[in-house]
PDB file of N, CA and C in Angstrom:
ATOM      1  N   UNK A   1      58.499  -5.614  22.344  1.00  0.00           N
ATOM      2  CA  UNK A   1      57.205  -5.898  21.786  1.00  0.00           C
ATOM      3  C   UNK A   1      56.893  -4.800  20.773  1.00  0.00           C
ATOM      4  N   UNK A   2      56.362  -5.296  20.186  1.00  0.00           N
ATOM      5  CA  UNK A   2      55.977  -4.261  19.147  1.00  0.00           C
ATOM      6  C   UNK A   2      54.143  -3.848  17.893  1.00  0.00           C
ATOM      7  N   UNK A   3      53.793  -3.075  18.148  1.00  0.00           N
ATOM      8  CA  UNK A   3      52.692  -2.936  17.399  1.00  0.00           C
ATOM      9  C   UNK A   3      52.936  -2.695  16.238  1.00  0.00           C
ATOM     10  N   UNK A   4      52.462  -2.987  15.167  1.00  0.00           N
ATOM     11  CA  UNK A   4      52.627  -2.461  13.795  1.00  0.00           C
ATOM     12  C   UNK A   4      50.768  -2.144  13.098  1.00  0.00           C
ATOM     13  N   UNK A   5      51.339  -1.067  12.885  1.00  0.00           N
ATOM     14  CA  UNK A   5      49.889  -0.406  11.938  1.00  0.00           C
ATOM     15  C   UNK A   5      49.810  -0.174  10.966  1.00  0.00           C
ATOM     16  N   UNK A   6      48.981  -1.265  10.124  1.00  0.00           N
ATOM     17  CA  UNK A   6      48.994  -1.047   8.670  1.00  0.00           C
ATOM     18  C   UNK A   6      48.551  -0.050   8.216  1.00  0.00           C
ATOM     19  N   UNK A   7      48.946   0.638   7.589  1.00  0.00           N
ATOM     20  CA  UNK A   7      47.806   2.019   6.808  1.00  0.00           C
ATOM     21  C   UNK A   7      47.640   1.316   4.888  1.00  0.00           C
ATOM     22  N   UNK A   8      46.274   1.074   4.921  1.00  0.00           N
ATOM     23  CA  UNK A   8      45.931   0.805   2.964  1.00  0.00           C
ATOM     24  C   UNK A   8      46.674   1.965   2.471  1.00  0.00           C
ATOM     25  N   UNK A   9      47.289   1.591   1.331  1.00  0.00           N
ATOM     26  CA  UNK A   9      47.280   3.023   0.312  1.00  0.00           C
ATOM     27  C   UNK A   9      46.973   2.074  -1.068  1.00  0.00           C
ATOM     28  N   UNK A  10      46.133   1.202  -1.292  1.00  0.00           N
ATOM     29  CA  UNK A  10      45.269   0.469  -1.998  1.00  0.00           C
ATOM     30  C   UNK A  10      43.681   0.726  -1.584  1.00  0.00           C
ATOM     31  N   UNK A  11      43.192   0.972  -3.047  1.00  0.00           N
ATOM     32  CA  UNK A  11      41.553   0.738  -2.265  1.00  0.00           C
ATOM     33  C   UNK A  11      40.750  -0.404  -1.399  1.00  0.00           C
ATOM     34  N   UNK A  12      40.030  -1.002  -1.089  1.00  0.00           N
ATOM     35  CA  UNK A  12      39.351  -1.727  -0.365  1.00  0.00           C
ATOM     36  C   UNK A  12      39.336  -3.194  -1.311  1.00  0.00           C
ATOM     37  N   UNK A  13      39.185  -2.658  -2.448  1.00  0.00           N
ATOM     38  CA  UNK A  13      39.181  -3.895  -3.588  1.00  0.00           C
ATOM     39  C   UNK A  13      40.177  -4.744  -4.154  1.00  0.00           C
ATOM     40  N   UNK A  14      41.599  -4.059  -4.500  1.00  0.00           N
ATOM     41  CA  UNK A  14      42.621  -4.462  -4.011  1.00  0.00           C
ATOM     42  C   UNK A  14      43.548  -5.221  -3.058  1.00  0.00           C
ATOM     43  N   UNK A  15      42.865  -4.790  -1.720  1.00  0.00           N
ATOM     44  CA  UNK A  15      42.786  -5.377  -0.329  1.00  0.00           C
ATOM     45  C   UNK A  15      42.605  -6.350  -0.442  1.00  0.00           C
ATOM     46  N   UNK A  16      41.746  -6.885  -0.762  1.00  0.00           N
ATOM     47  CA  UNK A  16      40.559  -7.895  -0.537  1.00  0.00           C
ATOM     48  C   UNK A  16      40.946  -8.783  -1.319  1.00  0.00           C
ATOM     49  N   UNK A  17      41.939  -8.539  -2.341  1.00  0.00           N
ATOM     50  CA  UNK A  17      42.413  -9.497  -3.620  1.00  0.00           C
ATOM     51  C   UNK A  17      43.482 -10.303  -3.028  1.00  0.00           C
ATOM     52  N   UNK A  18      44.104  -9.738  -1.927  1.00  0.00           N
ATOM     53  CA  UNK A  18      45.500 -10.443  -1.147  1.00  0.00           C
ATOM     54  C   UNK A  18      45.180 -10.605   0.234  1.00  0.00           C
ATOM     55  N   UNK A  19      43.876 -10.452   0.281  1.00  0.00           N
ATOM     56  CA  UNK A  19      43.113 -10.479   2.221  1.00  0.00           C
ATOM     57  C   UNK A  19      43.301 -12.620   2.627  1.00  0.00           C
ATOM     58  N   UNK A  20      43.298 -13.014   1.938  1.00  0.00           N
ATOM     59  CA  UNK A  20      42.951 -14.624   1.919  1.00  0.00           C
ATOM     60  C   UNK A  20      44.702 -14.796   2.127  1.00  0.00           C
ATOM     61  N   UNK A  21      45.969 -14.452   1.227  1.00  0.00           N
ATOM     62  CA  UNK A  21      46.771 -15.068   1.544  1.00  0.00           C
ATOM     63  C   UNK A  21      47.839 -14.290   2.278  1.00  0.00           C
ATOM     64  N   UNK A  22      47.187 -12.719   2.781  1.00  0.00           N
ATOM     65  CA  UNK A  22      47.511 -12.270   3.862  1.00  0.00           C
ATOM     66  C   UNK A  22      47.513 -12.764   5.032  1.00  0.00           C
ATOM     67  N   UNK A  23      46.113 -13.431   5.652  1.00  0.00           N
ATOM     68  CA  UNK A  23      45.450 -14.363   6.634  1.00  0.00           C
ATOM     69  C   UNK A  23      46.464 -15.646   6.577  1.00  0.00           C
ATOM     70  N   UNK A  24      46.832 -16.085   5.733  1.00  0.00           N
ATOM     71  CA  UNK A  24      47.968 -17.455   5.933  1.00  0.00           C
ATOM     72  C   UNK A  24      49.134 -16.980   5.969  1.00  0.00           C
ATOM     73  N   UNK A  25      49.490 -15.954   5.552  1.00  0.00           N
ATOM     74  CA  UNK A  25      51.064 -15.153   6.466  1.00  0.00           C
ATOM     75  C   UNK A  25      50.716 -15.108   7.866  1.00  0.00           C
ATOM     76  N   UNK A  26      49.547 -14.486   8.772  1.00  0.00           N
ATOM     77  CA  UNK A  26      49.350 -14.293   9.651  1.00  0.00           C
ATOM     78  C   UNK A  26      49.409 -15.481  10.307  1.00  0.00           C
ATOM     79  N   UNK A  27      48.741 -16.507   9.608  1.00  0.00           N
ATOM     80  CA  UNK A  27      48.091 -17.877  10.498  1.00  0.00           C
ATOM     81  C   UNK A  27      50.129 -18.311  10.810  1.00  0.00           C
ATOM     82  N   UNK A  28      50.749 -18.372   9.679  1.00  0.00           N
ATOM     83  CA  UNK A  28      52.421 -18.841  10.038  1.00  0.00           C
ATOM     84  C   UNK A  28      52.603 -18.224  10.725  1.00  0.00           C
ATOM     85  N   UNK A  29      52.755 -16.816  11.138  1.00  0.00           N
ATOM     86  CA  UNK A  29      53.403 -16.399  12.335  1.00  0.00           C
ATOM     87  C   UNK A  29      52.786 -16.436  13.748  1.00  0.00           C
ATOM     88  N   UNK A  30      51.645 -16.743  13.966  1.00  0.00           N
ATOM     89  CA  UNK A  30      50.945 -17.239  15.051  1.00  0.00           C
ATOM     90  C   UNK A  30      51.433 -18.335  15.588  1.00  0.00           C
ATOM     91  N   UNK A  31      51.673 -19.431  14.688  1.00  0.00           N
ATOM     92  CA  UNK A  31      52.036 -20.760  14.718  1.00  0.00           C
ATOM     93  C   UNK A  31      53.574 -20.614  15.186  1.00  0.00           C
ATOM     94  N   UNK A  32      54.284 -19.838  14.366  1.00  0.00           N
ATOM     95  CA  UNK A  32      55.838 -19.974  14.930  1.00  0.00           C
ATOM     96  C   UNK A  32      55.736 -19.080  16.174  1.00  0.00           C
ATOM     97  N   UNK A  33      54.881 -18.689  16.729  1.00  0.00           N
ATOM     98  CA  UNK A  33      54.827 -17.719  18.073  1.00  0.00           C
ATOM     99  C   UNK A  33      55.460 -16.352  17.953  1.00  0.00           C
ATOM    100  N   UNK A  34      55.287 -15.659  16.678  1.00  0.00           N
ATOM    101  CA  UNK A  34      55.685 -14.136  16.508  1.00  0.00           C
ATOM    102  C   UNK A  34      54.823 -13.246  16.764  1.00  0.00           C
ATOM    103  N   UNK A  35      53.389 -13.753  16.583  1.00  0.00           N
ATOM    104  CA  UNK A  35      52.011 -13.000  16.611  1.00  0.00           C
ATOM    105  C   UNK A  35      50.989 -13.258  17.466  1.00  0.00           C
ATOM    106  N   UNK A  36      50.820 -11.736  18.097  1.00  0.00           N
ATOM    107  CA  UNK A  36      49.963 -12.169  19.562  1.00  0.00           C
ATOM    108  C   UNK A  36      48.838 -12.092  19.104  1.00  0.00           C
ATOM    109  N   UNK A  37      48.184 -10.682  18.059  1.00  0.00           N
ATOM    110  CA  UNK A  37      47.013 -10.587  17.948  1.00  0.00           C
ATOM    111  C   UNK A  37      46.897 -10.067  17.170  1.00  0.00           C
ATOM    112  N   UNK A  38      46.007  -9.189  15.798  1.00  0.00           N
ATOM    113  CA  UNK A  38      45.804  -8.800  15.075  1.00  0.00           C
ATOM    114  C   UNK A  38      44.630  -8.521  14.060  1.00  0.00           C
ATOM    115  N   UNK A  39      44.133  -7.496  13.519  1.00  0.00           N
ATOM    116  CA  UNK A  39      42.512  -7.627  12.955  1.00  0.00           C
ATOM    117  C   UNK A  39      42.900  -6.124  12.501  1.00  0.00           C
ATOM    118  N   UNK A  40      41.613  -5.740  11.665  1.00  0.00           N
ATOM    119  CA  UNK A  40      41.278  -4.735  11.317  1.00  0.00           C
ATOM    120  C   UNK A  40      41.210  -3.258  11.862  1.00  0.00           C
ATOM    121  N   UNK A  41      41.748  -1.947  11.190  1.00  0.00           N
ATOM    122  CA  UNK A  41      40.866  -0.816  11.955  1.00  0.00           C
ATOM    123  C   UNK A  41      39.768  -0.629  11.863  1.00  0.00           C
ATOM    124  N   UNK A  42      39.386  -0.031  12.718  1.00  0.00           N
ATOM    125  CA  UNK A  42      37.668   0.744  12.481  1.00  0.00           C
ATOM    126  C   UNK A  42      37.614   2.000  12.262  1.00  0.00           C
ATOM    127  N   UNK A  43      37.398   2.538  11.452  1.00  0.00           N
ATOM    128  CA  UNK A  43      36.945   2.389  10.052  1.00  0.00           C
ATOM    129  C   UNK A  43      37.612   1.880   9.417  1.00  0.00           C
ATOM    130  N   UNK A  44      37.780   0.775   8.394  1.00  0.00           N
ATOM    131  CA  UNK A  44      38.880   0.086   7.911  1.00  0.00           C
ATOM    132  C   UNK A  44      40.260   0.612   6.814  1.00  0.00           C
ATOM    133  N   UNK A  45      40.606   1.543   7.491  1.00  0.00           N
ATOM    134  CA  UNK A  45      41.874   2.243   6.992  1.00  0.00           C
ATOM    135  C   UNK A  45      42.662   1.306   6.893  1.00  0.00           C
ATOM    136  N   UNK A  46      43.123   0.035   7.168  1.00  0.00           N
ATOM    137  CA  UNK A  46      44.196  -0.581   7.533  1.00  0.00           C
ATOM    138  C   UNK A  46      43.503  -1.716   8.845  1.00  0.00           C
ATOM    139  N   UNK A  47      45.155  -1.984   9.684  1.00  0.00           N
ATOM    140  CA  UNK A  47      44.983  -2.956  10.590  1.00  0.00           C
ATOM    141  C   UNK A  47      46.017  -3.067  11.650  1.00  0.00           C
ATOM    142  N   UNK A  48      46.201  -4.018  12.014  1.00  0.00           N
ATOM    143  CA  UNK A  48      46.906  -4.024  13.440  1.00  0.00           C
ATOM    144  C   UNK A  48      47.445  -4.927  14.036  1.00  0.00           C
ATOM    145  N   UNK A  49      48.915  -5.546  13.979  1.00  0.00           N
ATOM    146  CA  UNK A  49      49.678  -6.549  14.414  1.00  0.00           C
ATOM    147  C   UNK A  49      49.798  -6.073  15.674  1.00  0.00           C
ATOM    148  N   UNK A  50      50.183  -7.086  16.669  1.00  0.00           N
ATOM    149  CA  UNK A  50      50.807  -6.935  17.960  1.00  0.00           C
ATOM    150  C   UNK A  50      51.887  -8.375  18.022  1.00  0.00           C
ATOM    151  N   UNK A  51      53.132  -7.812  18.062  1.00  0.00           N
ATOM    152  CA  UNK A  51      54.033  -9.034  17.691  1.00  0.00           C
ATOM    153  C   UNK A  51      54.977  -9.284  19.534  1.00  0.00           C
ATOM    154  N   UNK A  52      55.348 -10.490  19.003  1.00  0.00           N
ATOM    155  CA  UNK A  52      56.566 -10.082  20.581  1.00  0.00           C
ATOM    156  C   UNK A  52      57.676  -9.712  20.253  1.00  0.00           C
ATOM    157  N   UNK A  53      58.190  -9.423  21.434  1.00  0.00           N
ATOM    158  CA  UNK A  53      59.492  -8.554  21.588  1.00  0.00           C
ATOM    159  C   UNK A  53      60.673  -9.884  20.282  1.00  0.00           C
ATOM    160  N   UNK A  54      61.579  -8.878  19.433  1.00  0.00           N
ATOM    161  CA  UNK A  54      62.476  -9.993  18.607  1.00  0.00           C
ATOM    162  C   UNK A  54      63.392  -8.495  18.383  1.00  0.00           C
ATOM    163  N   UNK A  55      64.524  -8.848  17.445  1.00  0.00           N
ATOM    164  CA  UNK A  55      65.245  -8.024  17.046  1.00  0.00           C
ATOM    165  C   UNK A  55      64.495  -7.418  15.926  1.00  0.00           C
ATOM    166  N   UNK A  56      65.104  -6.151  16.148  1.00  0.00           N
ATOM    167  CA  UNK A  56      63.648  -5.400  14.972  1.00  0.00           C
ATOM    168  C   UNK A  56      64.316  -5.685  13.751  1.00  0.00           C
ATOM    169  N   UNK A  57      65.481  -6.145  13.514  1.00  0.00           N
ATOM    170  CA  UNK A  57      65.893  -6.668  12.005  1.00  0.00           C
ATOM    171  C   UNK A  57      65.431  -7.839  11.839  1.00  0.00           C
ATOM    172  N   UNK A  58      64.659  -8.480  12.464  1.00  0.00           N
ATOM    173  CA  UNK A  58      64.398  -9.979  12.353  1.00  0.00           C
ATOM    174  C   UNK A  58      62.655  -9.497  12.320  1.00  0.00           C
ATOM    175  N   UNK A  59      61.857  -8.452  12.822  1.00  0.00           N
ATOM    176  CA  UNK A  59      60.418  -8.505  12.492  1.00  0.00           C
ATOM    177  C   UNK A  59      60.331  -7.489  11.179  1.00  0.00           C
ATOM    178  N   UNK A  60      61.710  -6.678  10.729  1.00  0.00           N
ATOM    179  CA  UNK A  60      61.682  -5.807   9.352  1.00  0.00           C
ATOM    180  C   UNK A  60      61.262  -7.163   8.431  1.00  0.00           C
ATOM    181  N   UNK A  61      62.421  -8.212   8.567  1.00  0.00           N
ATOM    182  CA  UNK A  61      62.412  -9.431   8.212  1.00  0.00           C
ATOM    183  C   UNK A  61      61.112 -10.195   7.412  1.00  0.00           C
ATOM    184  N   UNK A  62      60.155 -10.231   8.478  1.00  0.00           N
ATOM    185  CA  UNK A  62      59.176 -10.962   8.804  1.00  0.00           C
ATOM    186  C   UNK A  62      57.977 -10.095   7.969  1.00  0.00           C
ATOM    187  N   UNK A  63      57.995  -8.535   8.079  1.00  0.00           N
ATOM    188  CA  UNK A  63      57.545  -7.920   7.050  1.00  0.00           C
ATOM    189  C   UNK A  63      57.229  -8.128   5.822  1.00  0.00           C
ATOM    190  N   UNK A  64      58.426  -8.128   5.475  1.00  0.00           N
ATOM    191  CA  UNK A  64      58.700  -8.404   3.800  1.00  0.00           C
ATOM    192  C   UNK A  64      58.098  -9.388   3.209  1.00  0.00           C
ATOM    193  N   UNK A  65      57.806 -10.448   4.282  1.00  0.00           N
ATOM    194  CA  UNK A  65      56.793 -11.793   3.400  1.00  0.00           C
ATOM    195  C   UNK A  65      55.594 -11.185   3.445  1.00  0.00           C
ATOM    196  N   UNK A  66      55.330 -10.225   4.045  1.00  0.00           N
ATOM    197  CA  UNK A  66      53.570  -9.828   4.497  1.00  0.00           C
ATOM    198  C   UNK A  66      53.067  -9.692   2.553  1.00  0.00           C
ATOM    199  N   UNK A  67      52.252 -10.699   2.280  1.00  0.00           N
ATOM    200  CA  UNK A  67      51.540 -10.021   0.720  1.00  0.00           C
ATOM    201  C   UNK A  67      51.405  -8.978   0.631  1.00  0.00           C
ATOM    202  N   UNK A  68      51.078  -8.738   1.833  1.00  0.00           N
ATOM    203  CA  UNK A  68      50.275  -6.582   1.572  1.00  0.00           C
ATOM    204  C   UNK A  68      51.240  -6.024   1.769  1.00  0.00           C
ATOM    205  N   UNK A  69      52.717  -6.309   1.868  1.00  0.00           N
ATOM    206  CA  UNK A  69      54.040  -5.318   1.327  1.00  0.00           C
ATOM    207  C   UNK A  69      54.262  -6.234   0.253  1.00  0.00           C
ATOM    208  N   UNK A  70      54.213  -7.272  -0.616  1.00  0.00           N
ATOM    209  CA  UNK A  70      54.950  -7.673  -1.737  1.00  0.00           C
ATOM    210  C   UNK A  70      53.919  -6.839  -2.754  1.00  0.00           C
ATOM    211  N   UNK A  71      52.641  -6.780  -2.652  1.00  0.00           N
ATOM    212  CA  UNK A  71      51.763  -6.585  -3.663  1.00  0.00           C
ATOM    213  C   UNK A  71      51.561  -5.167  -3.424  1.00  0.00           C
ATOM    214  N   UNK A  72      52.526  -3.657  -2.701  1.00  0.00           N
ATOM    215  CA  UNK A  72      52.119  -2.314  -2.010  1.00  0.00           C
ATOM    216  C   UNK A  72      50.854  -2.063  -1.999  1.00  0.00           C
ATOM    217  N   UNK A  73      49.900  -3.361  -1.292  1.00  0.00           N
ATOM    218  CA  UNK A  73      48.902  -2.949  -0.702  1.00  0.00           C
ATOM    219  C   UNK A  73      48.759  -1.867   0.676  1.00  0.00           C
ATOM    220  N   UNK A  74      50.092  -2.082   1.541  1.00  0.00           N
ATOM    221  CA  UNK A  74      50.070  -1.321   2.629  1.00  0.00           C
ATOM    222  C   UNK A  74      51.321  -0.572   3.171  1.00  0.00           C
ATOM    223  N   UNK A  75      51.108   0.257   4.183  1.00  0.00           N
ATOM    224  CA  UNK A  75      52.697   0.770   4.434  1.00  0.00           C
ATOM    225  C   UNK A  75      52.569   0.299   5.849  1.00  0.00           C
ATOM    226  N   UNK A  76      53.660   0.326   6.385  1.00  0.00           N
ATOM    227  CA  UNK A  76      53.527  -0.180   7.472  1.00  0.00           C
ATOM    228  C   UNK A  76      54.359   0.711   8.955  1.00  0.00           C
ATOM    229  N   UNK A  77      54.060   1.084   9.879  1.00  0.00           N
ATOM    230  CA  UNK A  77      54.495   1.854  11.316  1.00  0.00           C
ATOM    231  C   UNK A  77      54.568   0.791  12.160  1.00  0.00           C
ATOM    232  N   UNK A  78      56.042   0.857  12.502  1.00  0.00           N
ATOM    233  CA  UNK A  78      56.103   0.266  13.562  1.00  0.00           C
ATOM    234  C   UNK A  78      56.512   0.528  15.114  1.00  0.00           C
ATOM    235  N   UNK A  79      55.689   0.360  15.807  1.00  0.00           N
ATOM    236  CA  UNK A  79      56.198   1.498  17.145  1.00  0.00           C
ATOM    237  C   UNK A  79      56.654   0.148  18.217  1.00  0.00           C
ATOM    238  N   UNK A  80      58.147   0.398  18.861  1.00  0.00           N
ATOM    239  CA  UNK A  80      58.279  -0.834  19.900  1.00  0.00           C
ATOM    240  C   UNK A  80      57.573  -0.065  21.105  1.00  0.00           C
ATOM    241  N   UNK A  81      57.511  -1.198  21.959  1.00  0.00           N
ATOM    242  CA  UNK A  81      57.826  -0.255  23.467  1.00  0.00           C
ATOM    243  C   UNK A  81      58.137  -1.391  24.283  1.00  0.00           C
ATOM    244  N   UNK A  82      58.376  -1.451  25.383  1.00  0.00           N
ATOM    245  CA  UNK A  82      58.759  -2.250  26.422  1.00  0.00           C
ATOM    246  C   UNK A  82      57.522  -2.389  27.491  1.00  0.00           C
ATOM    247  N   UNK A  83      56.649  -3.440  27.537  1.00  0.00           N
ATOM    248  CA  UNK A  83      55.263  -3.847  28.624  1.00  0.00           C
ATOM    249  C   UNK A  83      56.107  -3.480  30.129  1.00  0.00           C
ATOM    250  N   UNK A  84      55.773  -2.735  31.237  1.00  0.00           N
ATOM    251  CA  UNK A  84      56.152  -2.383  32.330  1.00  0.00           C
ATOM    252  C   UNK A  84      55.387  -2.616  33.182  1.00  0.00           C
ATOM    253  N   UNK A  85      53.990  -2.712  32.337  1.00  0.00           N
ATOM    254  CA  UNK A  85      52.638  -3.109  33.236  1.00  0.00           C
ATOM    255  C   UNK A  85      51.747  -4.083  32.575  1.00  0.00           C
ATOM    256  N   UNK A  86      50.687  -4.841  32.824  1.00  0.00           N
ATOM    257  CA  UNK A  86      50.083  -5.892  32.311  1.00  0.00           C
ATOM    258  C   UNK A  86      49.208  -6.675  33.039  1.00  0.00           C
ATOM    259  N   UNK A  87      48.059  -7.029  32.929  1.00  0.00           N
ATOM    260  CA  UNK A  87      47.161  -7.634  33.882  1.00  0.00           C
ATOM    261  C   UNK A  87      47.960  -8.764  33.902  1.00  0.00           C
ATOM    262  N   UNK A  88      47.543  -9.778  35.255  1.00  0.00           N
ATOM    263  CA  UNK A  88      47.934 -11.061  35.441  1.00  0.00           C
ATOM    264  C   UNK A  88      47.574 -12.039  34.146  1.00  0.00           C
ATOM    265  N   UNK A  89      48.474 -13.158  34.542  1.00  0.00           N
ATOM    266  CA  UNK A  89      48.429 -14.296  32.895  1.00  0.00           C
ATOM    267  C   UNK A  89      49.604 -13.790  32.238  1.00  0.00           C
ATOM    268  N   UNK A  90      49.578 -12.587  31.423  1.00  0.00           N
ATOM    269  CA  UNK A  90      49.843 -12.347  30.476  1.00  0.00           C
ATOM    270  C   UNK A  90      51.102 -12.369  30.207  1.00  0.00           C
ATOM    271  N   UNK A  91      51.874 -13.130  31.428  1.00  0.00           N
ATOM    272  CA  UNK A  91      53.354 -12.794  31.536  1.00  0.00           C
ATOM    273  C   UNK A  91      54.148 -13.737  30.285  1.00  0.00           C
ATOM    274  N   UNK A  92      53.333 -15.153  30.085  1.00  0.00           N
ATOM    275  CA  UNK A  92      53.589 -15.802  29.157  1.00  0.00           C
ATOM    276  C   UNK A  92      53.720 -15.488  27.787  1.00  0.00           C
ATOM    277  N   UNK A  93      52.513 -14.557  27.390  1.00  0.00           N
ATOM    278  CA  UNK A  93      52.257 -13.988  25.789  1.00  0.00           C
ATOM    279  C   UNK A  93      53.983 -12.909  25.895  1.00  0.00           C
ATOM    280  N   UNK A  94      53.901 -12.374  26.615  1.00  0.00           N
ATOM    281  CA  UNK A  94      55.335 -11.275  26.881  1.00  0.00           C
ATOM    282  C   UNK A  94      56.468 -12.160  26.767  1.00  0.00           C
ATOM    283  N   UNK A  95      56.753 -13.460  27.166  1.00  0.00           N
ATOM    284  CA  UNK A  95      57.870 -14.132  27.170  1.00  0.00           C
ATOM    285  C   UNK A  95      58.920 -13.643  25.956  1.00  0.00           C
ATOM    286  N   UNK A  96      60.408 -13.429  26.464  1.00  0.00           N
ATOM    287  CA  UNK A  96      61.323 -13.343  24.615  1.00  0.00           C
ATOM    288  C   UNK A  96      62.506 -14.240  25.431  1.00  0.00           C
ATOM    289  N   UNK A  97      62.666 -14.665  24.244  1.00  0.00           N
ATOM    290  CA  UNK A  97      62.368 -15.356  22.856  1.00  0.00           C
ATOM    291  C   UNK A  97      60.982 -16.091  23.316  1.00  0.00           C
ATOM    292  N   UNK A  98      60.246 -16.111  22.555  1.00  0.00           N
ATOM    293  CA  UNK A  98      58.870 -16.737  22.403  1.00  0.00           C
ATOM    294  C   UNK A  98      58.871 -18.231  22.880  1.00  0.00           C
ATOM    295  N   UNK A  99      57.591 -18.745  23.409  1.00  0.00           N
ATOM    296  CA  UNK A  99      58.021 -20.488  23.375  1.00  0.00           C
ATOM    297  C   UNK A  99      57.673 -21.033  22.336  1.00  0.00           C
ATOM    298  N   UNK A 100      58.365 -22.167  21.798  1.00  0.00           N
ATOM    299  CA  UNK A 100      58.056 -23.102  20.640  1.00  0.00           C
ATOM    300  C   UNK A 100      57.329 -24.203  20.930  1.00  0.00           C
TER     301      UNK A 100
END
């Protein structure tokens, strides 16, 4: 599994110019089941994917379509880790390979 944290190195205005077809990169990978959750920081430095577990050459992959890396609106950190713990339910969102 993996978090990724956008950091802007674009101003806010910029942002905002690729925020609409950023949101339909996001909405596709929701849909193909890559993306658990994701939104803004507070203070809005950036933002915040939470993806499922995949080969990290296959979510570098998945990157590269992000607008806010085609247009260097953002840089991007990606930290894996492995869930060891987790409230009940959630065993499904954790599933790898994802369900279709």
């Amino acid at each position: 599994m993996f978090v990724i944290v956008l950091h802007y190195i674009q101003p806010l205005d910029q942002v905002t110019v690729q925020l609409e077809a950023h949101r339909a990169y996001l909405d596709r990978h929701y849909a193909a089941g890559n993306f658990i959750a994701s939104g803004p920081q507070n203070p809005r430095t950036g933002g915040i994917i939470l993806a499922r577990a995949m080969a990290r050459t296959e979510l570098d992959q998945l990157l590269t379509e992000d607008p806010f890396h085609q247009h260097d609106v953002a840089r991007y950190e990606v930290i894996e880790f492995t869930p060891n713990k987790f409230a009940p339910g959630v065993e499904s969102v954790l599933a790898w390979p994802a369900p279709r």
